[in-house]
Protein backbone atom coordinates (compact mmCIF):
# COMPACT_ATOMS: atom_id res chain seq x y z
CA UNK A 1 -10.98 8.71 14.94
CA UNK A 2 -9.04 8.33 11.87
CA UNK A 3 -10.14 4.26 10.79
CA UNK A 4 -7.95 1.59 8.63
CA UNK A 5 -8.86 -0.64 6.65
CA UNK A 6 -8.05 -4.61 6.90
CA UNK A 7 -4.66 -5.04 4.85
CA UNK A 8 -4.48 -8.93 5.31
CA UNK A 9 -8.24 -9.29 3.42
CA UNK A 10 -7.46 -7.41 0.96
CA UNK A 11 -4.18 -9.52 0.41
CA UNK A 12 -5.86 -12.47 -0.07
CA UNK A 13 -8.33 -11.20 -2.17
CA UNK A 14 -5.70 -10.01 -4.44
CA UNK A 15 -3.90 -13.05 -4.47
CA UNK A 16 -6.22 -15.58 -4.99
CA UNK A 17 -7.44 -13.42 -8.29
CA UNK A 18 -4.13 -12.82 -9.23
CA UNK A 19 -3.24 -16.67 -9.18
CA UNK A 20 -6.65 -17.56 -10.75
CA UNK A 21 -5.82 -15.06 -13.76
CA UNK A 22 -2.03 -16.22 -13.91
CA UNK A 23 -2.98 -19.76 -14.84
CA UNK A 24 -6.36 -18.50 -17.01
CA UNK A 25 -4.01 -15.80 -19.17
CA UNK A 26 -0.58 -18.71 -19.33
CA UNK A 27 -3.02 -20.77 -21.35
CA UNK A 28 -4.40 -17.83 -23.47
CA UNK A 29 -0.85 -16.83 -24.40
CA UNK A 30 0.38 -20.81 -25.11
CA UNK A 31 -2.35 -20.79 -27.30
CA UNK A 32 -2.37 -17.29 -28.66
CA UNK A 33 1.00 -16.27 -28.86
CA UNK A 34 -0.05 -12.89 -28.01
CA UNK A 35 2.85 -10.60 -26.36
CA UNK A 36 0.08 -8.50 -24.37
CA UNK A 37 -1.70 -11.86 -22.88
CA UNK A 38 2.40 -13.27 -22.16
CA UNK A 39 3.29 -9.49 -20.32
CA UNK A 40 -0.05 -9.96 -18.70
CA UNK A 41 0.31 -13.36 -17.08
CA UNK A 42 4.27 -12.27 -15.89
CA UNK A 43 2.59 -9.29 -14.31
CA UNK A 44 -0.12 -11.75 -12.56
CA UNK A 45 2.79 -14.09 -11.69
CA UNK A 46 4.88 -11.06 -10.22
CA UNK A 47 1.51 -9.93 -8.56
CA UNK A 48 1.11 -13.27 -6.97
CA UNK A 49 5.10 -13.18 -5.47
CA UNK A 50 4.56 -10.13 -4.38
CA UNK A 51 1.38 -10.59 -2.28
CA UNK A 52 3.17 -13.50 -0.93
CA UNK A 53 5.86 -11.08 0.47
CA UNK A 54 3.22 -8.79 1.95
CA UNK A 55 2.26 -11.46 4.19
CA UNK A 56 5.01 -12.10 5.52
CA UNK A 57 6.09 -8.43 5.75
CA UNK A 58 3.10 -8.17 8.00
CA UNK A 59 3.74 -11.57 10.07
CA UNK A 60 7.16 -10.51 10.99
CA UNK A 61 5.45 -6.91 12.09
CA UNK A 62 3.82 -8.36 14.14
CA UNK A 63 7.10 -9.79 16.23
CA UNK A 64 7.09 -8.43 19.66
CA UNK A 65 9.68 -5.79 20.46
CA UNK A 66 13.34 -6.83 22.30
CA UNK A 67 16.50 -5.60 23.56
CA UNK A 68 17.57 -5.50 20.48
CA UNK A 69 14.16 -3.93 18.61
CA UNK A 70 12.99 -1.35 21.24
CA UNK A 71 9.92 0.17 19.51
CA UNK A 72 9.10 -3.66 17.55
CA UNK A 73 8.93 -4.61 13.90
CA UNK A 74 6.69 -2.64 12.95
CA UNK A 75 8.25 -0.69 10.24
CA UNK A 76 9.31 -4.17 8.14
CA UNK A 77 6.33 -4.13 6.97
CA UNK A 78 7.99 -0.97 4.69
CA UNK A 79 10.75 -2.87 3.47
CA UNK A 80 8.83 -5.21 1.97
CA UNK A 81 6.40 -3.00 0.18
CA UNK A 82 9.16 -1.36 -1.06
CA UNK A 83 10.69 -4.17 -2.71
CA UNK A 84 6.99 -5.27 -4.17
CA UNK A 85 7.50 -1.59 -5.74
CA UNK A 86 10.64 -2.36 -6.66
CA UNK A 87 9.67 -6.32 -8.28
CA UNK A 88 6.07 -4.39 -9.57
CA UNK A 89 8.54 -1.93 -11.82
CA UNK A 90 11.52 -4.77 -12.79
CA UNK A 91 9.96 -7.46 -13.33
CA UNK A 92 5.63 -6.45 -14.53
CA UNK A 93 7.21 -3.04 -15.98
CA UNK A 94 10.35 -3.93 -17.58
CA UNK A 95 9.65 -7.03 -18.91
CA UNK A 96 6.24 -5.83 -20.62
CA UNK A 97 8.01 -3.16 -22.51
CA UNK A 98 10.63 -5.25 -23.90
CA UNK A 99 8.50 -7.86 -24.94
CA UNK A 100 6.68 -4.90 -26.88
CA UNK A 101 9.38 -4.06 -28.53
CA UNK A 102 10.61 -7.46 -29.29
CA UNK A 103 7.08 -8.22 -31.00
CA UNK A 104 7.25 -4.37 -32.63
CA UNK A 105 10.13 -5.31 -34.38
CA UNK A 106 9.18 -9.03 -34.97
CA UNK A 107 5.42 -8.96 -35.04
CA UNK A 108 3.34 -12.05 -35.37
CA UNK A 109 -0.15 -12.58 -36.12
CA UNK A 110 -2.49 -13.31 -33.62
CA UNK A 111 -3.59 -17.26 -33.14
CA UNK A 112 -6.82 -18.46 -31.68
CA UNK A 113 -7.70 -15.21 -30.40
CA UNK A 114 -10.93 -15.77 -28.54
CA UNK A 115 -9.07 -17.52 -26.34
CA UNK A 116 -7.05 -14.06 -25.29
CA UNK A 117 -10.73 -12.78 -25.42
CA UNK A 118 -12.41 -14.73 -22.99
CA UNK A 119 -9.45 -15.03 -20.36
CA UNK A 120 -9.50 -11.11 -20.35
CA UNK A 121 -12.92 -10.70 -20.11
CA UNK A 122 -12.75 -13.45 -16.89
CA UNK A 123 -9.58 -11.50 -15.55
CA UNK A 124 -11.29 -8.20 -15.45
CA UNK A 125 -14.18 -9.76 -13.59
CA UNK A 126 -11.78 -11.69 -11.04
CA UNK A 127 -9.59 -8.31 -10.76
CA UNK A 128 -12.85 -6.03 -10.50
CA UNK A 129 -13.84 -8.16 -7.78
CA UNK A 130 -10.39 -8.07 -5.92
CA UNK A 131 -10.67 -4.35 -6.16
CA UNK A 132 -13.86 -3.82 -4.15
CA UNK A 133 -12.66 -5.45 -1.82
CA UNK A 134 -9.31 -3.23 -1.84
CA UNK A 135 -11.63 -0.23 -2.11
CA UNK A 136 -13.48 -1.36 0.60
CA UNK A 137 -11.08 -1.47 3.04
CA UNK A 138 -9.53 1.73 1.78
CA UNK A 139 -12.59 3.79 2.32
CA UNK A 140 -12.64 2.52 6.08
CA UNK A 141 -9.19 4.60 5.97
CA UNK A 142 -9.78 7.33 3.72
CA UNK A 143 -13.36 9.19 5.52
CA UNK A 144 -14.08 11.77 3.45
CA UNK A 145 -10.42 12.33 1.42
CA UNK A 146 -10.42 11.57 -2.09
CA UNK A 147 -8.32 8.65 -3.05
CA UNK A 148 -5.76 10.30 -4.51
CA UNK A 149 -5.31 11.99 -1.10
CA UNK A 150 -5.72 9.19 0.82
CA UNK A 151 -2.89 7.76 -1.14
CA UNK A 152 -0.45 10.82 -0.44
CA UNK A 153 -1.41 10.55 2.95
CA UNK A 154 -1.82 6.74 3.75
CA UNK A 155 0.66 5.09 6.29
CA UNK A 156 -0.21 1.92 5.53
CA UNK A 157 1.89 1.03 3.08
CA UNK A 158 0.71 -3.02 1.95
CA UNK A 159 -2.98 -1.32 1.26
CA UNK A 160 -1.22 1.43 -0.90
CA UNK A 161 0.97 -1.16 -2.81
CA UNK A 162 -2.51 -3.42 -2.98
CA UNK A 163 -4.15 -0.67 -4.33
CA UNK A 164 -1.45 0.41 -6.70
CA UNK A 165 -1.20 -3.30 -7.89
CA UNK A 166 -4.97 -3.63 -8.62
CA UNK A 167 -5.19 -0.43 -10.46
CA UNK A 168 -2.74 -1.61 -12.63
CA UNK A 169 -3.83 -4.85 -13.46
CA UNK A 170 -7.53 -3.83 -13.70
CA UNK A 171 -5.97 -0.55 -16.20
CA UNK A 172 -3.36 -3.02 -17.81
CA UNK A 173 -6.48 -5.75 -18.51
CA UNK A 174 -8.16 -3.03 -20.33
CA UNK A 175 -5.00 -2.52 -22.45
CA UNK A 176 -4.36 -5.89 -23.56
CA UNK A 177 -8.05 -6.35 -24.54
CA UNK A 178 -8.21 -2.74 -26.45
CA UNK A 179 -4.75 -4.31 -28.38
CA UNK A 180 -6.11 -7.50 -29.35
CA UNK A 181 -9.08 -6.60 -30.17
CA UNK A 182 -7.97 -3.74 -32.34
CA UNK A 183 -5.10 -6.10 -33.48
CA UNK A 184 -8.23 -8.45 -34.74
CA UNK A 185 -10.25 -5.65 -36.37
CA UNK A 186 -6.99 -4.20 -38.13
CA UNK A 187 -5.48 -7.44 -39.16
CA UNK A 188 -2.36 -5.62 -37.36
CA UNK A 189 -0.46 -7.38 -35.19
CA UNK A 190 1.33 -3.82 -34.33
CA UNK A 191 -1.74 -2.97 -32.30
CA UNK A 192 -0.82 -6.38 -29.79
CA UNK A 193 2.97 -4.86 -29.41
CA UNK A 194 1.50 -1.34 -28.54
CA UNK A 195 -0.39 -2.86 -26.11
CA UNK A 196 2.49 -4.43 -24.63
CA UNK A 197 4.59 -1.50 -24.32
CA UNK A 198 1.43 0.27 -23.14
CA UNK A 199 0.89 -2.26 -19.85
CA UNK A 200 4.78 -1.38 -19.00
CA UNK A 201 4.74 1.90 -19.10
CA UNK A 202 1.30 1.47 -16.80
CA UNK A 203 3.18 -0.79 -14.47
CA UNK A 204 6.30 1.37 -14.34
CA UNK A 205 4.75 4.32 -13.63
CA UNK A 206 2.35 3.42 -10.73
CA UNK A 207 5.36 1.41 -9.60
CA UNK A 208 7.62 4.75 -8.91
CA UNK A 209 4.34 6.62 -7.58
CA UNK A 210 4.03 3.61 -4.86
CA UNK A 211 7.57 3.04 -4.62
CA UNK A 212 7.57 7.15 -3.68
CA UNK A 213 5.24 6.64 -0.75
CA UNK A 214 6.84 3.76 0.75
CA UNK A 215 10.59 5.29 0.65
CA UNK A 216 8.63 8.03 2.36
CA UNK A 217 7.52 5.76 5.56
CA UNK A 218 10.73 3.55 5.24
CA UNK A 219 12.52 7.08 5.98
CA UNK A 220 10.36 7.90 8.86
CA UNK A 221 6.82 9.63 8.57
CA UNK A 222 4.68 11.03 11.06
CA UNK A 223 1.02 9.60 11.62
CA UNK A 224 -1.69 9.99 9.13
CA UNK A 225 -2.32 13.95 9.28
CA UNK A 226 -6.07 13.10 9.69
CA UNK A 227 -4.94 11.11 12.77
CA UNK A 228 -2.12 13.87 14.16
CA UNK A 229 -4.64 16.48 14.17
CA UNK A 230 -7.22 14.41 16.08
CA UNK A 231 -4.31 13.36 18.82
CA UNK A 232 -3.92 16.90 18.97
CA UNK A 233 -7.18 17.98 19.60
CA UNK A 234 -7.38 15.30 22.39
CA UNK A 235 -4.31 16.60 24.12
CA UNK A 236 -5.17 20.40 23.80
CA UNK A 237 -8.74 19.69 25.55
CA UNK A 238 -7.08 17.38 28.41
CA UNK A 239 -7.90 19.39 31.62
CA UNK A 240 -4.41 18.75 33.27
CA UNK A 241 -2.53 20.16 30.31
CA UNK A 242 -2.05 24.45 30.56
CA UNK A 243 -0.39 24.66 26.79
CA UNK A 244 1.00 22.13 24.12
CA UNK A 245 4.06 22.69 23.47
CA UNK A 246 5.19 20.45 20.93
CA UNK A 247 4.06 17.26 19.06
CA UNK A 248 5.61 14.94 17.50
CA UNK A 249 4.41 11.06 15.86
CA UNK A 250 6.26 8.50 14.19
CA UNK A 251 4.39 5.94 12.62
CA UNK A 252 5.77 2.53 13.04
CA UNK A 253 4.22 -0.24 10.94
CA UNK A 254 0.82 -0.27 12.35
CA UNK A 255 1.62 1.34 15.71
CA UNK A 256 2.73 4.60 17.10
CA UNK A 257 5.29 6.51 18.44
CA UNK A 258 4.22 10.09 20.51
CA UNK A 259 6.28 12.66 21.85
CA UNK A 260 4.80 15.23 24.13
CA UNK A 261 6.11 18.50 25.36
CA UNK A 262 3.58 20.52 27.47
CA UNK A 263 3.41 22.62 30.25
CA UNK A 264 1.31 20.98 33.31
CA UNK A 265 -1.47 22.88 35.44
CA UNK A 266 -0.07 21.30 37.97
CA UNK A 267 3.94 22.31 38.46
CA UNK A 268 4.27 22.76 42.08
CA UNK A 269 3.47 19.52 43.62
CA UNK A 270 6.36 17.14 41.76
CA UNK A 271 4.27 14.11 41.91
CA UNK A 272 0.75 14.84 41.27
CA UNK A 273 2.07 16.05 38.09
CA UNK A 274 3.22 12.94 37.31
CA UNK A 275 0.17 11.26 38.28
CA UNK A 276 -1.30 13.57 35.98
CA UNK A 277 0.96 12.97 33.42
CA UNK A 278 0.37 9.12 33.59
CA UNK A 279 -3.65 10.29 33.53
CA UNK A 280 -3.11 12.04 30.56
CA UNK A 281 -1.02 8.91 28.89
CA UNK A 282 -3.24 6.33 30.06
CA UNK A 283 -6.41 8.29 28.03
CA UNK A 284 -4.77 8.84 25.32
CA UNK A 285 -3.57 5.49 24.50
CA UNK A 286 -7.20 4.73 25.38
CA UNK A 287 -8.83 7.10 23.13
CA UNK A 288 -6.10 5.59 20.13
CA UNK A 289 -5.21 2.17 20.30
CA UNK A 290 -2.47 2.48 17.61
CA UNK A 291 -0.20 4.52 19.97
CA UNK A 292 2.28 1.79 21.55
CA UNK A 293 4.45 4.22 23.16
CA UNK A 294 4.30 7.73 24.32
CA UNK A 295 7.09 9.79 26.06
CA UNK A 296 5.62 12.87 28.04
CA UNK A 297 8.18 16.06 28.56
CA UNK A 298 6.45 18.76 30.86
CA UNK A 299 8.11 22.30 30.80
CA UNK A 300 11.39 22.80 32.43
CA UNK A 301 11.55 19.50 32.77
CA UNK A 302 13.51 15.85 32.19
CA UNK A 303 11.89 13.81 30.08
CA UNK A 304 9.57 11.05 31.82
CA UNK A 305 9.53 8.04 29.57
CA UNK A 306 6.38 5.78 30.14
């Protein structure tokens, strides 16, 4: 069965690395004055606010369904990661290209630059670290897709912002230690300003890639592929079902929505093919957890809600 991975680990992973390097890179820039080290602790900063509202995108997920909220929370969850995207681009993007710019047209020479140095070196560690355990939650999901598939095809949408956000710090790290170090080497303080730029363009553009996959769920997706075609599979091998008609799955949050249409083996006798029906139900929410609801149409029939 199609697996995911634990979002709310790899959260707090993220977040305690993310305010570790925040305080570590504030002090390299103070003393510095380096634009790439000042872009880089804004986008740890932003990081940090953002996990923040990942968590409580998934607490108020978790809120149990009412009058009001038939099928639950679950899709909040997409609202939130949404506006991370949003906050990822704005405030880590934008921000680190105009204070690129600022420093290509007024460029100042690097101060004290070890210091920039051995923050980055002890930011790529804390972000490589934070990564694994991102990665290893996102192999639990992926099987035996590529990553870049898994991503496409991912409905969890705080592990694909996660994962977006420590790609682009772990890339962006690499950036700002490539600029000072080149700025060091060259004696030109251009390189630092390049680097800048560089880590915005980064941010911005695995911002609208994440930002793309969310607006995507927040519209209304169906499950994981990987997962539909298993659900089918189950349903087409169910003794008491003649033909599937029609599927459908709408992935809400971290539950599911599935819509059957089928024709029964059983059509004559009125209620044992509804006891059938409820069979069939019953085993399939058995076989996958994540499906919350299910609503069961045989052929030439009304619908039968359970």
């Amino acid at each position: 069965m199609a697996g995911s991975g634990d979002s709310t680990r790899a959260i707090l992973f993220a977040l305690g690395a993310n305010f570790a390097i925040a305080v570590a890179k504030g002090v390299a820039a103070f003393v510095t004055g380096s634009g790439a080290m000042l872009a880089e602790t804004v986008h740890s900063l932003a990081d940090c606010g953002n996990q923040l509202l990942l968590l409580l995108g998934l607490r108020q997920a978790r809120r149990p369904v009412s009058a009001e909220y038939p099928l639950g929370y679950g899709r909040a969850i997409y609202f939130w990661s949404f506006l991370v995207a949003v906050m990822l681009f704005s405030v880590g993007g934008m921000f680190s290209v105009y204070e690129g710019v600022h420093k290509l047209q007024h460029p100042e020479p690097l101060q004290q630059w070890w210091w920039a140095v051995g923050v980055l070196v002890f930011a790529i560690v804390a972000e490589a670290v934070s990564m694994r355990a991102c990665l290893q939650e996102v192999n639990k999901a992926r099987g035996s897709r590529s990553l870049w598939q898994w991503f496409r095809e991912s409905r969890q949408a705080e592990l694909v912002v996660i994962f977006g956000e420590d790609l682009a710090a772990l890339l962006g790290l690499v950036f700002a230690l490539a600029a000072i170090l080149l700025a060091v080497v060259t004696g030109n303080p251009m390189w630092d300003a390049l680097g800048t730029v560089g880590i915005g363009v980064l941010l911005i553009v695995i911002a609208v890639l994440v930002a793309i996959e969310v607006k995507a769920m927040l519209i209304g997706q169906s499950v994981d592929p990987l997962l539909q075609v298993q659900i089918r599979g189950f349903l087409v091998e169910r003794p008491e079902i003649a033909e599937l008609l029609h599927l459908i799955t709408l992935q809400q949050g971290n539950e599911v929505l599935v819509s059957i249409h089928a024709r029964m083996h059983q059509v004559r006798d009125g209620e044992a093919m509804l006891r059938e029906i409820d069979q069939v139900e019953r085993a399939l929410k058995a076989q996958f957890p994540v499906v919350r609801w299910s609503f069961f149409e045989p052929e030439g029939a009304e619908p039968v809600p359970v």
